[in-house]
C-alpha atoms as a PDB file:
ATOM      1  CA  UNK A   1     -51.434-101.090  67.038  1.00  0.00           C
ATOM      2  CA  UNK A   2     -49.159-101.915  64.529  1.00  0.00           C
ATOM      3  CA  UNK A   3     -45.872 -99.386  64.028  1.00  0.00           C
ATOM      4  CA  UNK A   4     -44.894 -98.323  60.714  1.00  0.00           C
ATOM      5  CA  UNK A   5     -41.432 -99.050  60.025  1.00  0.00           C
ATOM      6  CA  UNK A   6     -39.099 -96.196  59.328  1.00  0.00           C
ATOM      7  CA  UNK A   7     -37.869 -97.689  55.625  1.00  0.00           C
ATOM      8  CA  UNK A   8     -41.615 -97.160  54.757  1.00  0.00           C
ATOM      9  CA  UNK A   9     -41.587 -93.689  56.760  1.00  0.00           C
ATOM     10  CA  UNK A  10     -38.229 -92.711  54.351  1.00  0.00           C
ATOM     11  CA  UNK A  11     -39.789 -93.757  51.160  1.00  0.00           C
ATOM     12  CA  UNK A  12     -43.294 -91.632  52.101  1.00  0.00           C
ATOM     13  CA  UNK A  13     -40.688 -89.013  53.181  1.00  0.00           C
ATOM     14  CA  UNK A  14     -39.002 -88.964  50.025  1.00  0.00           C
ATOM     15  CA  UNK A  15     -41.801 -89.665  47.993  1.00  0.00           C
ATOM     16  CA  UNK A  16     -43.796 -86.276  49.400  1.00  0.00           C
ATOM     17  CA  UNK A  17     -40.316 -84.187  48.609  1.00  0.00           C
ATOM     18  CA  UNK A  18     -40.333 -85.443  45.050  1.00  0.00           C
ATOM     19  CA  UNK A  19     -44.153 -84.751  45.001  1.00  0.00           C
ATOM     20  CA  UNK A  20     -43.423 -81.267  46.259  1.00  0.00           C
ATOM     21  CA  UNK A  21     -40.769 -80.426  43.791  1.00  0.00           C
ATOM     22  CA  UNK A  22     -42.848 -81.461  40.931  1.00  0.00           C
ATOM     23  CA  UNK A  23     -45.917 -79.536  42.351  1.00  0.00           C
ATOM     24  CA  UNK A  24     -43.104 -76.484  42.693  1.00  0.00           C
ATOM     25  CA  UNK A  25     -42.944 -77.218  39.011  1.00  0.00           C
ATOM     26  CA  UNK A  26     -45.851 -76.976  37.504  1.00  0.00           C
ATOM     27  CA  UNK A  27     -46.601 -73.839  39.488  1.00  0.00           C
ATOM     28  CA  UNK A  28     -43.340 -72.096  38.163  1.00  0.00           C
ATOM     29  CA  UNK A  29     -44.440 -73.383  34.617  1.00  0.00           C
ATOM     30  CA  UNK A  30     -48.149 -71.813  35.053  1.00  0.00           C
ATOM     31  CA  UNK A  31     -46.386 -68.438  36.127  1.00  0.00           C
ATOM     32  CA  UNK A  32     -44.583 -68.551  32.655  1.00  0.00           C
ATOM     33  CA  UNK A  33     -47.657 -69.254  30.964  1.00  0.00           C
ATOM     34  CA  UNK A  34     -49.637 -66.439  32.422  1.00  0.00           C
ATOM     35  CA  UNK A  35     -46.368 -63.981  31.888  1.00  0.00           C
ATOM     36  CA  UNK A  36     -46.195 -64.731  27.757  1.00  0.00           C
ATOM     37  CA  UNK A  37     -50.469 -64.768  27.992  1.00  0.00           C
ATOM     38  CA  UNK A  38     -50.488 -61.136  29.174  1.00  0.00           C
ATOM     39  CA  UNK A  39     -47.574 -60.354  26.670  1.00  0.00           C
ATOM     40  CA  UNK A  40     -49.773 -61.492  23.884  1.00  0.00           C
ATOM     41  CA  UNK A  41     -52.226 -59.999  24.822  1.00  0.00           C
ATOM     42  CA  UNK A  42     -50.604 -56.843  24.986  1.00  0.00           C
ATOM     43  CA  UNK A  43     -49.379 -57.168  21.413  1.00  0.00           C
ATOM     44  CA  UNK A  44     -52.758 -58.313  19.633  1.00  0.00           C
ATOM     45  CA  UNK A  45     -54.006 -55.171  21.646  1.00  0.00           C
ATOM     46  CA  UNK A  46     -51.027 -53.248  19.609  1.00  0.00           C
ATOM     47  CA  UNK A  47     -52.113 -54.775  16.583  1.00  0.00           C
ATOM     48  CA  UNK A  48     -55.409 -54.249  17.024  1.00  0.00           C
ATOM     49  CA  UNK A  49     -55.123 -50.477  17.239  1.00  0.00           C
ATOM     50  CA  UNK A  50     -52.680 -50.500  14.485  1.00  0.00           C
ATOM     51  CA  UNK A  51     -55.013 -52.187  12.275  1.00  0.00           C
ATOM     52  CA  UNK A  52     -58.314 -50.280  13.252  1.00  0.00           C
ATOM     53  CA  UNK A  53     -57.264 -46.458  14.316  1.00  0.00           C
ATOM     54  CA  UNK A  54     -59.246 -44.174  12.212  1.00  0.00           C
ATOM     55  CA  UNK A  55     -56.632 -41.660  11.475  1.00  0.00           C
ATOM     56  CA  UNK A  56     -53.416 -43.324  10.992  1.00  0.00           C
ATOM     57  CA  UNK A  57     -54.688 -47.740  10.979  1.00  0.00           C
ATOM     58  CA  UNK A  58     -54.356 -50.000   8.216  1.00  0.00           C
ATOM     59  CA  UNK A  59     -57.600 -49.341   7.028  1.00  0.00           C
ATOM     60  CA  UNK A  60     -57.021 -45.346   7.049  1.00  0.00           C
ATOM     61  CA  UNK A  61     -53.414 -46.099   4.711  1.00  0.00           C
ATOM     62  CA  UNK A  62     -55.409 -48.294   2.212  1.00  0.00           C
ATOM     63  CA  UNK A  63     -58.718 -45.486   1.757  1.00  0.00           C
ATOM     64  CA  UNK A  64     -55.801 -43.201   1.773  1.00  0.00           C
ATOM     65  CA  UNK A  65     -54.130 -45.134  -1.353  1.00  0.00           C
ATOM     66  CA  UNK A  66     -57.854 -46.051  -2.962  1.00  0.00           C
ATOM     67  CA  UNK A  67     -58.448 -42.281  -3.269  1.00  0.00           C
ATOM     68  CA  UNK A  68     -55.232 -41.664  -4.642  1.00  0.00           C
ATOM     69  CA  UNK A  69     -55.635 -44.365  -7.244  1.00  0.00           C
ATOM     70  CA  UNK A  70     -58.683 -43.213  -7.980  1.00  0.00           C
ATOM     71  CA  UNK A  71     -57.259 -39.858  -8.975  1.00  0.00           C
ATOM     72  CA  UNK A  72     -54.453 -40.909 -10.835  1.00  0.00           C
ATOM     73  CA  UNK A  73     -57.032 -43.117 -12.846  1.00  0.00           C
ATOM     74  CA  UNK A  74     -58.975 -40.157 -13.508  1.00  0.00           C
ATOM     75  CA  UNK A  75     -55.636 -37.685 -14.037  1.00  0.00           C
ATOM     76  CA  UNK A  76     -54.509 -40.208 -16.785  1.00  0.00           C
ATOM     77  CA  UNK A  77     -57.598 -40.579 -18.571  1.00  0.00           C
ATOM     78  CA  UNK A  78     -57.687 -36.787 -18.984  1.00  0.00           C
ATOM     79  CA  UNK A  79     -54.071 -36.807 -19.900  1.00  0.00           C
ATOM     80  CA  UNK A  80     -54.400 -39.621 -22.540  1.00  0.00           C
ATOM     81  CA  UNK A  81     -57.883 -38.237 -23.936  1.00  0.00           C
ATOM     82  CA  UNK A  82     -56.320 -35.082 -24.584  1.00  0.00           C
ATOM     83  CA  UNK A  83     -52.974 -36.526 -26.206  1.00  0.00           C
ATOM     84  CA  UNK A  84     -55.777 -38.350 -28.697  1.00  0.00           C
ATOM     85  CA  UNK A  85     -57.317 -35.449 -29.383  1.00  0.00           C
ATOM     86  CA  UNK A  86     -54.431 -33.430 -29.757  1.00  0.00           C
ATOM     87  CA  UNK A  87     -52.794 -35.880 -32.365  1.00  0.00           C
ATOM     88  CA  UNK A  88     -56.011 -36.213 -34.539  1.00  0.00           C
ATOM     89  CA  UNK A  89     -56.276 -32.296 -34.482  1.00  0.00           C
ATOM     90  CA  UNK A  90     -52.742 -32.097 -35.853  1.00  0.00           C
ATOM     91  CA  UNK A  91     -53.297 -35.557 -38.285  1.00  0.00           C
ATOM     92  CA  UNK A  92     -56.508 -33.102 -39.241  1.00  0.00           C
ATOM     93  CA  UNK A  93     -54.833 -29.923 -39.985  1.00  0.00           C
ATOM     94  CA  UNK A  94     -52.121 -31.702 -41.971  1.00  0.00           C
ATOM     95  CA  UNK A  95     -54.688 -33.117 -44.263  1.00  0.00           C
ATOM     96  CA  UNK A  96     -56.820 -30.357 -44.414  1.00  0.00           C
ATOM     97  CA  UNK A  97     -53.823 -28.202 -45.697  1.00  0.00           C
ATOM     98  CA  UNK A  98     -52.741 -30.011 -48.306  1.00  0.00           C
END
């Protein structure tokens, strides 16, 4: 048998270190990966509930301004129908008296 001789046994020496602290690597750089993954998905789970809870979400703040619109609308309409008919009473009166 042939002997290997130990210039090739220090380069496959060094050569499996280097491999190692690559492979050492790439497993600290997965462990980062999977650290910020469950962070986000911690915070779309905080945005999720901020978006969709029924009592105090996104959606419940824009119904909630919707209805008020609505009534504001409804309050001004009133408000201006009654000015105009208030101001062609009077225009009506002064007219009618003279």
């Amino acid at each position: 048998m042939s002997e290997i001789p130990p210039d090739k046994i220090n380069d496959v020496e060094i050569d499996i270190v280097t491999l190692d602290g690559k492979l050492q690597r790439l497993v600290d750089a997965l462990d980062v990966i999977k650290e910020r993954q469950e962070q986000m998905a911690l915070d779309i789970s905080k945005i999720k509930e901020a978006v969709y809870n029924p009592d105090q979400g996104l959606y419940a703040r824009i119904r909630a301004l919707e209805a008020w619109k609505d009534t504001s609308t409804r309050l001004t309409w009133i408000i201006v129908t009654s000015l105009a008919g208030l101001g062609t009473a009077t225009i009506w009166n002064m007219v009618i008296s003279q």
